[in-house]
N, C-alpha and C. Protein backbone atom coordinates (compact mmCIF):
# COMPACT_ATOMS: atom_id res chain seq x y z
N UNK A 1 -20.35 4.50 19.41
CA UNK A 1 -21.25 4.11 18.33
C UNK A 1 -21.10 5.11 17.17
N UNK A 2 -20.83 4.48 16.22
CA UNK A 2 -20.72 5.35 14.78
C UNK A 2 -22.37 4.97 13.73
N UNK A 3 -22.81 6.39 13.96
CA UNK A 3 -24.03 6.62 13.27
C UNK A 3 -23.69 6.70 11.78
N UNK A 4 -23.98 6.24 10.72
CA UNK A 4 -24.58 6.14 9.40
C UNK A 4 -25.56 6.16 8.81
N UNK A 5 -26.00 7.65 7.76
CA UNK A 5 -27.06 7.38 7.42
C UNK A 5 -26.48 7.60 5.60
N UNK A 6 -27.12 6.41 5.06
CA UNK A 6 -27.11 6.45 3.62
C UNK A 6 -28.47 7.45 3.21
N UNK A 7 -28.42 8.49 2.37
CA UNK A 7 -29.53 9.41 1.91
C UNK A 7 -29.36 8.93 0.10
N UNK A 8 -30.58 8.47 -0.31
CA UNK A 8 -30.94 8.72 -1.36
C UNK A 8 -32.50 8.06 -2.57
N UNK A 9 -32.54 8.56 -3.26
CA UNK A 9 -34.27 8.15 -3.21
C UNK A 9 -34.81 6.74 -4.25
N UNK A 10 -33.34 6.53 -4.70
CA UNK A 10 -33.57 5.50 -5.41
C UNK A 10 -32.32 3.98 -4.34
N UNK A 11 -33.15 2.50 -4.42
CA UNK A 11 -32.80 1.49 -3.70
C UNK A 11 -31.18 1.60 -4.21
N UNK A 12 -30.84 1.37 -5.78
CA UNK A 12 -29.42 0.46 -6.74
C UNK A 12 -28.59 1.63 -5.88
N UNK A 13 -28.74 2.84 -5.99
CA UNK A 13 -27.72 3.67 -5.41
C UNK A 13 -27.37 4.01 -3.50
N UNK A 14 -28.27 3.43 -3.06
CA UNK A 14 -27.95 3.00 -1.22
C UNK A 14 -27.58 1.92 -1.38
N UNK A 15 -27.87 0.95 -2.24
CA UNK A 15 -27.44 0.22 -1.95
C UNK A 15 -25.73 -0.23 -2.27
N UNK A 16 -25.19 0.37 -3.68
CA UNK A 16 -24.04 0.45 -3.88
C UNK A 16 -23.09 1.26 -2.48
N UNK A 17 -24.05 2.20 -2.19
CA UNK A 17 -23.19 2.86 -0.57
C UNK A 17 -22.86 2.25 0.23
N UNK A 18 -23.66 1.26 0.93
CA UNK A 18 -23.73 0.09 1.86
C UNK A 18 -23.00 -0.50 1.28
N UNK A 19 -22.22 -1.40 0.27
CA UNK A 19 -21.87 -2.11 0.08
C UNK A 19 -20.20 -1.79 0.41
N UNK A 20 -20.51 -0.08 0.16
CA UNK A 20 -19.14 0.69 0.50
C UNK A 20 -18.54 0.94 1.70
N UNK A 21 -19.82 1.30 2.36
CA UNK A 21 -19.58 1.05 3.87
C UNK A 21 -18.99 -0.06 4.63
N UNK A 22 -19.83 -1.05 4.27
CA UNK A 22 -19.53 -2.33 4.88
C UNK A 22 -18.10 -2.92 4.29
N UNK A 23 -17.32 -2.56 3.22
CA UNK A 23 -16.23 -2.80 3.11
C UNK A 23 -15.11 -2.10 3.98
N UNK A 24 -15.86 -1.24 3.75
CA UNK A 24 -14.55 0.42 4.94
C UNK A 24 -14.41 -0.26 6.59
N UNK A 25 -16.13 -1.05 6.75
CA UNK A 25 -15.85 -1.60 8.18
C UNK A 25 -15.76 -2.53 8.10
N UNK A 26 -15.52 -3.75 7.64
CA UNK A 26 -14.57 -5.00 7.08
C UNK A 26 -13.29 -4.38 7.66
N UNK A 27 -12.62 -3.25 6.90
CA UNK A 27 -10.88 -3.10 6.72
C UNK A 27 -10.82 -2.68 8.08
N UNK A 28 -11.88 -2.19 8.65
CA UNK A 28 -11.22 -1.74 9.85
C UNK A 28 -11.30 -2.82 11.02
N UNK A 29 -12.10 -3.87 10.54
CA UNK A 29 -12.37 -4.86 11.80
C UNK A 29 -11.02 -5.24 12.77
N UNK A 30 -9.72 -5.04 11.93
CA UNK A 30 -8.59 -5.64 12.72
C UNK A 30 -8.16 -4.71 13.36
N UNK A 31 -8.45 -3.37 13.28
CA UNK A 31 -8.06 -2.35 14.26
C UNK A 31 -8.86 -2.52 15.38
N UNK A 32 -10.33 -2.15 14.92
CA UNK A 32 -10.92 -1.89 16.17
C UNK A 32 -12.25 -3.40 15.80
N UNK A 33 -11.65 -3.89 16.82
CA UNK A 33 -12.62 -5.44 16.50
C UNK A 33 -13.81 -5.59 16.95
N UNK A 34 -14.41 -4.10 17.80
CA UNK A 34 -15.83 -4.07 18.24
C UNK A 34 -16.30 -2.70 17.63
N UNK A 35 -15.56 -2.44 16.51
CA UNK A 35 -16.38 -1.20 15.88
C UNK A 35 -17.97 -1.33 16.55
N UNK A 36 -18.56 -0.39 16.94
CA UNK A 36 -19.94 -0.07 16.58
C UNK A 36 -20.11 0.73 15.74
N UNK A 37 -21.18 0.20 14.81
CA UNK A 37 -21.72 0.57 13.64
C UNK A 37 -22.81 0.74 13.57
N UNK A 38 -23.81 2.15 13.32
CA UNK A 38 -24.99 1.67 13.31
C UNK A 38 -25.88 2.28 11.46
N UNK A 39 -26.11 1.22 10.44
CA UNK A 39 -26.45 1.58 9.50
C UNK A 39 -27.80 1.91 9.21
N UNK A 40 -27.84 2.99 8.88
CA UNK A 40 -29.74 3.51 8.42
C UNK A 40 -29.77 3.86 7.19
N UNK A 41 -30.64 3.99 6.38
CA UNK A 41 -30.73 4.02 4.65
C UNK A 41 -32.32 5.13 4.68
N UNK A 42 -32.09 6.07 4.48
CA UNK A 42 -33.11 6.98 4.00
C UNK A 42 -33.71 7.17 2.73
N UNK A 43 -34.81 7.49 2.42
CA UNK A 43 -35.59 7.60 0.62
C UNK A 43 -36.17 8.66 1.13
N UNK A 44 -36.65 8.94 1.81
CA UNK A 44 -37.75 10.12 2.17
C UNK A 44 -37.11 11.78 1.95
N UNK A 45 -37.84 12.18 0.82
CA UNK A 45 -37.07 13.50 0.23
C UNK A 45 -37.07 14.43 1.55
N UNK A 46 -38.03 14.42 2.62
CA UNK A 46 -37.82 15.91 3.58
C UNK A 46 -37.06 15.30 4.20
N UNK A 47 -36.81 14.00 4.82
CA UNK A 47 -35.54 13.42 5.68
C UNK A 47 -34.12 13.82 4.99
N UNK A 48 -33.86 13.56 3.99
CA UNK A 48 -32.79 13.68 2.87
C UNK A 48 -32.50 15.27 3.04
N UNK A 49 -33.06 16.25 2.80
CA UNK A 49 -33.36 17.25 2.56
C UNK A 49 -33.00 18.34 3.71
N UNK A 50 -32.94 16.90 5.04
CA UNK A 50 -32.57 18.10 6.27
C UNK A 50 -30.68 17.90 6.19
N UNK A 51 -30.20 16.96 5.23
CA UNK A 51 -29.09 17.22 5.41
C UNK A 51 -28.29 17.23 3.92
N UNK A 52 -29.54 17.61 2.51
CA UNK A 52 -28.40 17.29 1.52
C UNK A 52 -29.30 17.91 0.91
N UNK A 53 -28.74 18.89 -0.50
CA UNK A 53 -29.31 19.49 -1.24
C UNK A 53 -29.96 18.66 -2.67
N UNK A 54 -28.73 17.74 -2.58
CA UNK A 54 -29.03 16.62 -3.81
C UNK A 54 -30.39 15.44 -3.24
N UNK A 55 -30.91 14.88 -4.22
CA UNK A 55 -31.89 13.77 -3.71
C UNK A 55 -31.66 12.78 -4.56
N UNK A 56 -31.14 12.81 -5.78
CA UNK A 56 -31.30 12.02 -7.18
C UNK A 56 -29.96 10.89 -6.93
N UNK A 57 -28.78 11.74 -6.54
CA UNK A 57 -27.71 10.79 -6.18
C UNK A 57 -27.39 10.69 -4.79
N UNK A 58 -26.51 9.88 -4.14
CA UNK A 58 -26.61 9.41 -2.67
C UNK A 58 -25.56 10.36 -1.76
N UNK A 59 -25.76 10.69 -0.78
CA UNK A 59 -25.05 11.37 0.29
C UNK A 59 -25.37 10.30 1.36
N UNK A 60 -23.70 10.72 2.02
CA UNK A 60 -23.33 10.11 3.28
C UNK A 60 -23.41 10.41 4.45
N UNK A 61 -23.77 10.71 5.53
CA UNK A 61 -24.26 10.98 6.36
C UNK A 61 -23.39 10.37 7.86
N UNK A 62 -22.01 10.63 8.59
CA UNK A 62 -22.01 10.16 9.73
C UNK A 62 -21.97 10.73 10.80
N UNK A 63 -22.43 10.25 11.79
CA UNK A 63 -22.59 10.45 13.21
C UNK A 63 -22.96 12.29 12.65
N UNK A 64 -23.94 12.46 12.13
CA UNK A 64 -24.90 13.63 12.04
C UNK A 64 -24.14 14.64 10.94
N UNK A 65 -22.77 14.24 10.54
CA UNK A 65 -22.17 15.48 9.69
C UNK A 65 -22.16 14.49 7.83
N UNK A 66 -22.65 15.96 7.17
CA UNK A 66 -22.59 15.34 5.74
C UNK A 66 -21.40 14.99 5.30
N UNK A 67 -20.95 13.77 4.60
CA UNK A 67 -19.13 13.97 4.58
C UNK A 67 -19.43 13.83 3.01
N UNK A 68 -20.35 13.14 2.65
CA UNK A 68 -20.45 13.09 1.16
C UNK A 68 -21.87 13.52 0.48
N UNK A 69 -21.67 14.35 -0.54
CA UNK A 69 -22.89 14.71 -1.37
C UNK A 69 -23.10 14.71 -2.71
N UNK A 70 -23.99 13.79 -3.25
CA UNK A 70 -24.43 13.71 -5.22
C UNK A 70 -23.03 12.96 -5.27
N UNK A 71 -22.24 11.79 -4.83
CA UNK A 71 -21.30 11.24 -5.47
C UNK A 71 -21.48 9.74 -4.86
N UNK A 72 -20.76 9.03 -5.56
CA UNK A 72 -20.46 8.00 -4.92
C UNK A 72 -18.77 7.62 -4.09
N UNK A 73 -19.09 7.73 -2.57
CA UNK A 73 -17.45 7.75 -1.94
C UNK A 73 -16.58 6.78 -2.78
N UNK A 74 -15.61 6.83 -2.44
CA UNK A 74 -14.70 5.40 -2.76
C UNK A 74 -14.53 4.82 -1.26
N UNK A 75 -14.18 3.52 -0.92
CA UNK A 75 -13.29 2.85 0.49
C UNK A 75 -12.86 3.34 1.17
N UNK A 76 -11.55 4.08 0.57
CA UNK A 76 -10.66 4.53 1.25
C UNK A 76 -10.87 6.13 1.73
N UNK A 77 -11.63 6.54 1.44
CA UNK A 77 -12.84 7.82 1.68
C UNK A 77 -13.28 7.57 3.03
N UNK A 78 -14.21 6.30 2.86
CA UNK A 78 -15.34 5.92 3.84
C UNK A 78 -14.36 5.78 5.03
N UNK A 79 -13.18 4.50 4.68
CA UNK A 79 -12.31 4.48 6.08
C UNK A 79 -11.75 5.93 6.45
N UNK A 80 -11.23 7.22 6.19
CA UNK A 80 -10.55 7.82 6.68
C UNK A 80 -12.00 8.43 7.62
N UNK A 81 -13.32 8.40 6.85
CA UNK A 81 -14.56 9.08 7.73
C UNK A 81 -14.86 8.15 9.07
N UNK A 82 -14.59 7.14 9.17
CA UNK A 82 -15.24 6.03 9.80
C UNK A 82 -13.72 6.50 10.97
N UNK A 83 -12.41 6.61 10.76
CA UNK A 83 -11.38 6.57 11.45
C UNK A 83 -11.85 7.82 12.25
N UNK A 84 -11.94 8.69 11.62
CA UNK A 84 -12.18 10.21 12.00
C UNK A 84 -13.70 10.44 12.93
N UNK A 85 -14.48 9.47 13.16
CA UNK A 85 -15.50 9.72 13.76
C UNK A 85 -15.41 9.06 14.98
N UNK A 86 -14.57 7.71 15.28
CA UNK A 86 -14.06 6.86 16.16
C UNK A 86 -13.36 7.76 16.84
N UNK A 87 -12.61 8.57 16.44
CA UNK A 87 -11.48 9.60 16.98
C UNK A 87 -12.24 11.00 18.01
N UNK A 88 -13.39 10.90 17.19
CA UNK A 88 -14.23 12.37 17.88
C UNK A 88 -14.72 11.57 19.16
């Protein structure tokens, strides 16, 4: 199971993440065709806060390690994180 947590305090910007996510696990569906995925979306500044210094823009969050912070990933970002956590 691959944990995801989208961190950030405004909806337009988790939600552009998710949209990122869910493409990264789209591309990977033909590799691994039972990915588990599990997506969570945080707003809550002390939740945010236990893993990101930023709050205003979105951090990425998988299976418990920050991979992204104050940016928005690209795809091909998200897949090499999503490959790399399947692997651990």
């Amino acid at each position: 199971m691959v944990n995801i947590k989208i961190l950030g305090l405004r909806h337009p910007e988790r939600y552009a993440v998710r949209r990122i996510v869910l493409s990264a696990q789209n591309e990977l569906q033909a590799q691994y065709p039972d990915l588990p995925v599990e997506i969570a979306e945080i707003n809550d500044p002390s939740q945010i806060g236990k893993y990101a210094f930023v709050l205003v823009l979105p951090s990425l969050v998988i299976n418990e390690k920050l991979v992204c912070s104050g940016s928005f990933p690209s795809k091909d970002e998200v897949v090499g994180w999503l490959r790399e956590a399947l692997q651990a």
